[in-house]
C-alpha atoms as a PDB file:
ATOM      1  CA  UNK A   1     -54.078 -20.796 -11.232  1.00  0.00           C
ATOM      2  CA  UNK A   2     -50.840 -21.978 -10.246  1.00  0.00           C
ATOM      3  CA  UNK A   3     -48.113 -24.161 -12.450  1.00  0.00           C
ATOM      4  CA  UNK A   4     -49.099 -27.527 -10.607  1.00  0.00           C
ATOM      5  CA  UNK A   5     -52.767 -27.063 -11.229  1.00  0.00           C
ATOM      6  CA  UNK A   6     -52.014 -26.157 -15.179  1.00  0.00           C
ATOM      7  CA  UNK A   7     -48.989 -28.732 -15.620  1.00  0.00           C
ATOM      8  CA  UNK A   8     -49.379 -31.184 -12.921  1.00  0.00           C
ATOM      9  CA  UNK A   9     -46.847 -32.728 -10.465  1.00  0.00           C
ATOM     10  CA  UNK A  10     -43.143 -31.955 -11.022  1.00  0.00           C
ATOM     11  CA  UNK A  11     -41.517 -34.572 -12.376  1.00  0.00           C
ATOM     12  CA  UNK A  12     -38.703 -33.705 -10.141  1.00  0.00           C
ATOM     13  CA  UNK A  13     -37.875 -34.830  -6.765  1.00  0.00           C
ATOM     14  CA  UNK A  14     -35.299 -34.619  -3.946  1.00  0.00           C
ATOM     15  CA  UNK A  15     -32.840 -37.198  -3.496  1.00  0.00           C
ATOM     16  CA  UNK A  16     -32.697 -38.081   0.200  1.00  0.00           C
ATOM     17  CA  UNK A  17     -28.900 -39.090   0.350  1.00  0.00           C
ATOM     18  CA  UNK A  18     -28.306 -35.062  -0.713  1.00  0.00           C
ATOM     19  CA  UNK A  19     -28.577 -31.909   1.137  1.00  0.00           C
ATOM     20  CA  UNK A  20     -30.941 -29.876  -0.545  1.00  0.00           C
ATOM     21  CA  UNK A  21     -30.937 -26.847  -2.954  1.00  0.00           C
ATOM     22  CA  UNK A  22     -29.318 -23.173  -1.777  1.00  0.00           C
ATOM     23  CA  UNK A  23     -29.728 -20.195  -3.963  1.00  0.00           C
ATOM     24  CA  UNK A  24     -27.774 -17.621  -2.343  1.00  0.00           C
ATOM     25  CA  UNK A  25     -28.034 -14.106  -3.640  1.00  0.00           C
ATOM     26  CA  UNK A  26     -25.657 -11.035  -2.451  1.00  0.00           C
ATOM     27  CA  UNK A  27     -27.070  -7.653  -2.214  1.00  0.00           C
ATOM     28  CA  UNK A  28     -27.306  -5.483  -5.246  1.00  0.00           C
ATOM     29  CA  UNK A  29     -24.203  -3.401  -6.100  1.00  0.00           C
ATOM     30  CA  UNK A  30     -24.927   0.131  -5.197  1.00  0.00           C
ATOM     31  CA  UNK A  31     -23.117   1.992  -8.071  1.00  0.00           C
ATOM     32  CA  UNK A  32     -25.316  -0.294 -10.278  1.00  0.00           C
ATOM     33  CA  UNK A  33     -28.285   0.962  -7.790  1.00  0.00           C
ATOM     34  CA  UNK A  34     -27.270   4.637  -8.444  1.00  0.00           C
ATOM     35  CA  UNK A  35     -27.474   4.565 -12.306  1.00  0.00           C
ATOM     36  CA  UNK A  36     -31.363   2.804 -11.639  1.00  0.00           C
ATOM     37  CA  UNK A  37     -30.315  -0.371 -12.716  1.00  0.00           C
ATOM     38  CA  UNK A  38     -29.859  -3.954 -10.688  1.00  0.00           C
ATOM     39  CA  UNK A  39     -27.601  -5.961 -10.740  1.00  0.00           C
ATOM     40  CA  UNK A  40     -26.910  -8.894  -8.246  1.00  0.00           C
ATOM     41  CA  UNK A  41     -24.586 -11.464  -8.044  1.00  0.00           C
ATOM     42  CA  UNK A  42     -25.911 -15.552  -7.155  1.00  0.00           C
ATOM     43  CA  UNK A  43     -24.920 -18.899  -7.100  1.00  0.00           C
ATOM     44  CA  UNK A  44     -26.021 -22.226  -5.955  1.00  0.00           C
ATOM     45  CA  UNK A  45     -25.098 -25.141  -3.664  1.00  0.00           C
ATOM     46  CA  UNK A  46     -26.241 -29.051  -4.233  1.00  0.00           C
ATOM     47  CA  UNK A  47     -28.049 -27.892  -7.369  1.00  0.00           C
ATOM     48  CA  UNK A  48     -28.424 -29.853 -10.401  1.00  0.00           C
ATOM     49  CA  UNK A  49     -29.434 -29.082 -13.572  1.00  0.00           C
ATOM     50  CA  UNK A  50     -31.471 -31.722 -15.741  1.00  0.00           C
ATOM     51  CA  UNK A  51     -30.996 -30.786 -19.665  1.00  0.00           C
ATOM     52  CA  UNK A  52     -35.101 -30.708 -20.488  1.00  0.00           C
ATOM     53  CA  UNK A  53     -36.633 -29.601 -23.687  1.00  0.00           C
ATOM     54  CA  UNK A  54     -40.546 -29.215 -24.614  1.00  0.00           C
ATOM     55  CA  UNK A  55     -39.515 -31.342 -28.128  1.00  0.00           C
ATOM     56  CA  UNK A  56     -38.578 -34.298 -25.800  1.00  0.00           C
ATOM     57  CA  UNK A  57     -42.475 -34.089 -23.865  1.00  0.00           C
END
């Protein structure tokens, strides 16, 4: 099953006037990679986060 079939539609939507959402993730660091951990940096363009809480539903 997938989220939309057990939640429904997402209540969210993309504004047309804005570019849309980037993730952009670098590469994982390779002395973090030689211990056999992960650890990668990230961040985000034209995101925006909505404050949501399942108490509010």
């Amino acid at each position: 099953m997938t989220a939309r079939q057990i939640r429904g539609a997402s209540s969210m939507w993309p504004l047309a006037e804005e570019a849309p959402a980037k993730l952009i993730i670098d590469p994982p660091l390779p002395a973090v990679l030689a211990r056999g951990m992960v650890l990668m940096q990230f961040r985000t363009e034209n995101l925006q986060w909505s404050p949501y809480s399942a108490l509010t539903r």
